[in-house]
Every structure is written in C-alpha cells, then in structure tokens.
Protein backbone atom coordinates (compact mmCIF):
# COMPACT_ATOMS: atom_id res chain seq x y z
CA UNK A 1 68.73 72.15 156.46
CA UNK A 2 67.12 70.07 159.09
CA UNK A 3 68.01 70.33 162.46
CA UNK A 4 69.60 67.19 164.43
CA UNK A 5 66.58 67.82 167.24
CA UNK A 6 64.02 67.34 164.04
CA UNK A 7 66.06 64.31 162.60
CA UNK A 8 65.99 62.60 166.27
CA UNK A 9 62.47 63.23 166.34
CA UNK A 10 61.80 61.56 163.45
CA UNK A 11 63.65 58.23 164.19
CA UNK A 12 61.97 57.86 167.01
CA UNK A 13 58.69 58.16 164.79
CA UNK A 14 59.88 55.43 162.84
CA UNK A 15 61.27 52.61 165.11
CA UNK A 16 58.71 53.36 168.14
CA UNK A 17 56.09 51.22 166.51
CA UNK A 18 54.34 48.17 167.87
CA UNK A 19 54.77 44.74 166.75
CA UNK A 20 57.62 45.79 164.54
CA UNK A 21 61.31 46.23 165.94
CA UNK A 22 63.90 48.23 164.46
CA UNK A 23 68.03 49.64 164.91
CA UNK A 24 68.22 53.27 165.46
CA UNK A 25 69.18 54.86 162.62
CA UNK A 26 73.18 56.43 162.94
CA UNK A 27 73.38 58.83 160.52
CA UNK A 28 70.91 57.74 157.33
CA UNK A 29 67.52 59.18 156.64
CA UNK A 30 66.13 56.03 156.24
CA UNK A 31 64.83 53.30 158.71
CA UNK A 32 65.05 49.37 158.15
CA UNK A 33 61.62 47.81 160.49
CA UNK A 34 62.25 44.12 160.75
CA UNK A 35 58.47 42.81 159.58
CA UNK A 36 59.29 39.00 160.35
CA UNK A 37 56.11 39.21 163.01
CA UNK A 38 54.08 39.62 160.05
CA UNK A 39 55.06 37.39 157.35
CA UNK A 40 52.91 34.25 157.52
CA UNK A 41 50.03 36.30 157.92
CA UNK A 42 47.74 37.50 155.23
CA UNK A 43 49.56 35.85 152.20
CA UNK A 44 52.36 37.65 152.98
CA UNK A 45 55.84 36.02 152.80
CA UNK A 46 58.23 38.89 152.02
CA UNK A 47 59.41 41.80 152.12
CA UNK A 48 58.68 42.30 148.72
CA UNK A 49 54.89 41.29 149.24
CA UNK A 50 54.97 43.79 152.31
CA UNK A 51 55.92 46.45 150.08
CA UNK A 52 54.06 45.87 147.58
CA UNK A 53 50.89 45.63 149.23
CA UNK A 54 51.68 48.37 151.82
CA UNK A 55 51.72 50.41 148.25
CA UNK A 56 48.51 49.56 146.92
CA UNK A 57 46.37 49.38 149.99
CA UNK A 58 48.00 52.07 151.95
CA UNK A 59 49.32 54.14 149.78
CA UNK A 60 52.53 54.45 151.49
CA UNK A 61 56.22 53.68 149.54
CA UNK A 62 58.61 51.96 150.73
CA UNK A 63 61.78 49.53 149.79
CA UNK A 64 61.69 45.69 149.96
CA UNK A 65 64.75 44.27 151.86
CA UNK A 66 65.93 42.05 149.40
CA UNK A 67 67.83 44.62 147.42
CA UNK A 68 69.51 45.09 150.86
CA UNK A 69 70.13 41.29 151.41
CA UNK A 70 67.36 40.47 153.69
CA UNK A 71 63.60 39.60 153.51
CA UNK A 72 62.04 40.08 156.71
CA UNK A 73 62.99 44.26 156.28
CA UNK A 74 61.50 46.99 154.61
CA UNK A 75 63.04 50.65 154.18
CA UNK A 76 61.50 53.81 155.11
CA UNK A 77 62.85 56.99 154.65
CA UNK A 78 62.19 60.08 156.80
CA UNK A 79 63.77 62.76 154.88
CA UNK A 80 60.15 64.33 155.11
CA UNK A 81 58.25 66.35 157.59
CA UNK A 82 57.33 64.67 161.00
CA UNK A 83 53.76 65.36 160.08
CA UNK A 84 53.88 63.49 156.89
CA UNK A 85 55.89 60.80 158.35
CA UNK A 86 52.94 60.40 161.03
CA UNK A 87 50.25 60.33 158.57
CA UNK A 88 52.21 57.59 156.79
CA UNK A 89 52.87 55.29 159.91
CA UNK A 90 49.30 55.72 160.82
CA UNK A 91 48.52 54.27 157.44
CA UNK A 92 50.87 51.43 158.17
CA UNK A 93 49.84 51.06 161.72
CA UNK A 94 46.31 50.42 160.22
CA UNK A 95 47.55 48.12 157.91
CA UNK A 96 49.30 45.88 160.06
CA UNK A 97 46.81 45.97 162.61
CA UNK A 98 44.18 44.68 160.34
CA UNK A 99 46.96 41.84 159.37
CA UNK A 100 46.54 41.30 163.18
CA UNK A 101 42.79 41.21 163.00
CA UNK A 102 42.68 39.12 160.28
CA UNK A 103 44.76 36.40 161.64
CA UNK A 104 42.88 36.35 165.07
CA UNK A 105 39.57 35.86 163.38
CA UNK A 106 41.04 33.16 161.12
CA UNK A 107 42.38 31.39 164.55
CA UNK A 108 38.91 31.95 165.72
CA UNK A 109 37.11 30.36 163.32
CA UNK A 110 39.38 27.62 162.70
CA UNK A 111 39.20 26.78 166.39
CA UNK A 112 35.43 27.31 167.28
CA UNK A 113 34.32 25.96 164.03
CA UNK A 114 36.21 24.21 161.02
CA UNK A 115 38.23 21.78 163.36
CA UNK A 116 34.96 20.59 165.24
CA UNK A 117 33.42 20.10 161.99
CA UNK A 118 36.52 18.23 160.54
CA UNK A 119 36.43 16.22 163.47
CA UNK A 120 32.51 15.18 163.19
CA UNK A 121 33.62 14.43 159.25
CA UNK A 122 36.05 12.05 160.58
CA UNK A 123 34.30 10.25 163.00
CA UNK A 124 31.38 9.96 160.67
CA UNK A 125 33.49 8.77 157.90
CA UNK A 126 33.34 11.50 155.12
CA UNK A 127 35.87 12.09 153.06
CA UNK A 128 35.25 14.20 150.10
CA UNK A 129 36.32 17.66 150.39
CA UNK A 130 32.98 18.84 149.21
CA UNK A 131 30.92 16.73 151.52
CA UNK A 132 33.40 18.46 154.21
CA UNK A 133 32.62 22.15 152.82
CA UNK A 134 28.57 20.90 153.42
CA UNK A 135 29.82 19.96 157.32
CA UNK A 136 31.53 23.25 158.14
CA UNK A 137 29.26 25.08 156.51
CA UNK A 138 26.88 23.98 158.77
CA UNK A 139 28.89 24.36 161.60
CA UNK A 140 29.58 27.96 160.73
CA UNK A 141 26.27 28.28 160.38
CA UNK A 142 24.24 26.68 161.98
CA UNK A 143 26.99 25.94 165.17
CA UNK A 144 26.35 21.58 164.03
CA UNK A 145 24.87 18.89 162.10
CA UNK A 146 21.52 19.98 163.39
CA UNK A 147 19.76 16.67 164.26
CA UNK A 148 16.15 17.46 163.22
CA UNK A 149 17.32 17.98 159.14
CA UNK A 150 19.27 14.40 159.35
CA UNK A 151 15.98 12.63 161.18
CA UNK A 152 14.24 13.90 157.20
CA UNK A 153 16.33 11.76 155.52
CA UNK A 154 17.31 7.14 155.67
CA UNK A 155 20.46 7.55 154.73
CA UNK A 156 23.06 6.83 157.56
CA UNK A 157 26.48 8.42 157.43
CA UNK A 158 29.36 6.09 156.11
CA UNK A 159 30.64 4.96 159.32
CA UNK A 160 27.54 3.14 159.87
CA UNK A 161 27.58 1.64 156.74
CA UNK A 162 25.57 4.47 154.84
CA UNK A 163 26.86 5.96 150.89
CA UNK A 164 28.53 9.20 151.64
CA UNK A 165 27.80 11.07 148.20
CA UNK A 166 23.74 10.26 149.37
CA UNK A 167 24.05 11.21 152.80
CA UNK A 168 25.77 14.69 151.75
CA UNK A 169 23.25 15.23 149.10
CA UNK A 170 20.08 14.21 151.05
CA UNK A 171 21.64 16.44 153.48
CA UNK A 172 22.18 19.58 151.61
CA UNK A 173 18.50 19.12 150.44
CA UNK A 174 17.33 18.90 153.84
CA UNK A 175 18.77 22.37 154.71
CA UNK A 176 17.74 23.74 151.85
CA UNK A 177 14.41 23.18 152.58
CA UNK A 178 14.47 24.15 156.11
CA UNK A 179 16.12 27.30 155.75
CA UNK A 180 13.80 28.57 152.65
CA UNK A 181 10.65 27.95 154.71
CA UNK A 182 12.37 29.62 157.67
CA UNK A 183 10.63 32.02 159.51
CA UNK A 184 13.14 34.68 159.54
CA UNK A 185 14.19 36.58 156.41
CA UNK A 186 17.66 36.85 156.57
CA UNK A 187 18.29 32.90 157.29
CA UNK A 188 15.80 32.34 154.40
CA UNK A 189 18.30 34.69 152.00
CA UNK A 190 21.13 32.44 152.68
CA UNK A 191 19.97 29.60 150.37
CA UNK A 192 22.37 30.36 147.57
CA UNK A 193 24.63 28.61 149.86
CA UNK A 194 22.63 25.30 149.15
CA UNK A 195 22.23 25.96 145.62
CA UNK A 196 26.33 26.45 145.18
CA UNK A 197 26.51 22.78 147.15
CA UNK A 198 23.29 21.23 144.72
CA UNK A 199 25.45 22.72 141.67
CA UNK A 200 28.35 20.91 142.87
CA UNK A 201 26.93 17.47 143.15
CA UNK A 202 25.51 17.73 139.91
CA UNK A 203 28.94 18.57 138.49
CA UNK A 204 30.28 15.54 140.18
CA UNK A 205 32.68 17.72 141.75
CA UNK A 206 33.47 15.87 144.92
CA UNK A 207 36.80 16.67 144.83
CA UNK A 208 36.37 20.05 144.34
CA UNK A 209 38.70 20.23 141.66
CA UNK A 210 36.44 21.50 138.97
CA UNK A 211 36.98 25.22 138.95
CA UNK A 212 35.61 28.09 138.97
CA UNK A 213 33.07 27.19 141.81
CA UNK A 214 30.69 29.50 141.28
CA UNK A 215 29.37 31.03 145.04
CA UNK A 216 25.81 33.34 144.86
CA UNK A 217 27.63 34.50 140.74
CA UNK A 218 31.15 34.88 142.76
CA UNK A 219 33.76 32.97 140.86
CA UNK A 220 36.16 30.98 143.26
CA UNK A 221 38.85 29.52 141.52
CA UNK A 222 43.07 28.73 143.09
CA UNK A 223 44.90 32.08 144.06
C-alpha cells in the first residue's frame, strides 16, 4: 500500500505546476488542474480538446472535465509512481509551454507585421483578401511594399484612382521577377510564393473563396 508521505509527494507533483492552478487533493488519487489559461490558445476551447490533444501529441491520458461538470478542468490521476508521474508532467509541461510559444509568436507577428500591412492595405485602398495576402506577404517578407518593385510598374494603387486587381497583379509580377534574378539563393527559392499568388489571379479568386489553395503542392483549404 502506498504510504501517506508518497501520496503527499505526489500531489504536490501534480498541482505545483506553472501556468495551471489547482485544489489540493483531500483524499482522491486524482488531481483536477484548472486549464482556463490555456483555452483560446492553439485551437483549443475545452477541456475535451485539451485532452484529447494532450493524448495524441503527448502521449499522456487524462479526463476531460465535462463529465465532471466543468470545461476549463482536466483529471489526472496519481495512483502511479512519482517517477512516472514526473515523466508525464514533463510531457505536459512541454506541451503547454509550446501552447505558450505559439501564442507569443502569433502576437509577434500579428503586431510587427500583418497589422502594419493591413493598415498600408487600407490607406491604399485594397480590399480583396487576396490582394491583402500579396501585402503581408511582403511585409513578412520583405519588412514593406518595397518601393523600387512598384516604380516597375503605371499602375497606381486604388486610392489614387488606380484598378486594384492590376495594381496587385502587376505587383506580384514585379516580385516575382526581382526575387528569381536575386543574387542570393535562398530568396531566389522562395518564388513558389509568387506562383501560388499568379495561380490565384488566374482563378479569379479574389475572394479567396475558391478552395483548396494550393501553396508550393500544400493544399490549404478551411479547418
């Protein structure tokens, strides 16, 4: 039988983790982490996607709340050995730490790059979603709208009275040729990201609601 010393051990195992807060146990072998911190994040907006992914990717079992009555809980038992239990946690330590990650460079990005380049969409007048892909792809990129590929082309932007499928197009084309006669190799391997945009006018797809979207023979289509 285990000992209470081994039990106690063990509960503190459990509910000492970061990021995740959690009631002492009083007498169960199992633990119920409140996970609210990390739904939102990921895709994930349940218990029962916590689980279920926690399963897969970490290969670590546990219970979804709602069987319990809540969804922002998982269960974990620790009716196992303290050295198992650790190797466990450290699997879900990784796990949400990489949810942590995740988010941070998604708040990055979406700070440094995709809201400038939404905002240069909008004060230039473009609409479409795909001529806004083109914009924050170059922004990503390329960190702008780089001046010398718009000085190849006439055609203004819309909000000076310019055709906004032209302008995107004559602008794709304009990076596509700079960046395949680039000097440097690995900015001259990126022109599949043109070609996806090229395939995209053809296709009329200015909406970008003609799916898949085919990316360098990736299929993209709605999760």
């Amino acid at each position: 039988m285990t000992s209470r010393t081994s039990c106690t051990e063990r509960e503190a195992t459990v509910t000492a983790r970061p990021g995740i807060t959690c009631t002492k146990p009083e007498g169960a072998f199992y633990a119920y982490p409140n996970i609210s911190s990390f739904l939102g994040r990921g895709g994930l907006k349940s218990a029962s996607d916590v689980a279920g992914r926690l399963l897969r990717e970490a290969h670590v079992a546990t219970v979804p709340g709602e069987g319990f009555g809540t969804s922002e809980h998982i269960r974990v038992s620790y009716a196992t050995s303290k050295a198992e239990l650790d190797r466990g946690l450290e699997r879900m330590r990784k796990f949400f730490a990489a949810l942590i990650h995740v988010a941070a460079a998604g708040e990055f990005f979406e700070e440094q790059f995709f809201r400038p380049a939404i905002e240069w969409a909008d004060e230039h007048g473009l609409t479409f979603p795909l001529s806004a892909l083109v914009i924050y792809d170059s922004f990503i990129h390329s960190g702008s709208i780089l001046r010398k590929l718009r000085a190849q082309f006439r055609e203004p932007v819309p909000s000076q009275g310019g055709d906004e499928r032209t302008w995107t197009q004559s602008y794709v084309e304009a990076r596509h040729r700079w960046l395949a006669g680039h000097k440097r190799k690995p900015l001259r391997n990126t022109t599949y990201r043109m070609r996806c945009f090229e395939t995209e006018i053809r296709r009329h797809n200015w909406y970008l609601d003609l799916r898949p979207i085919r990316a360098n023979g990736v299929k993209v289509d709605r999760a």
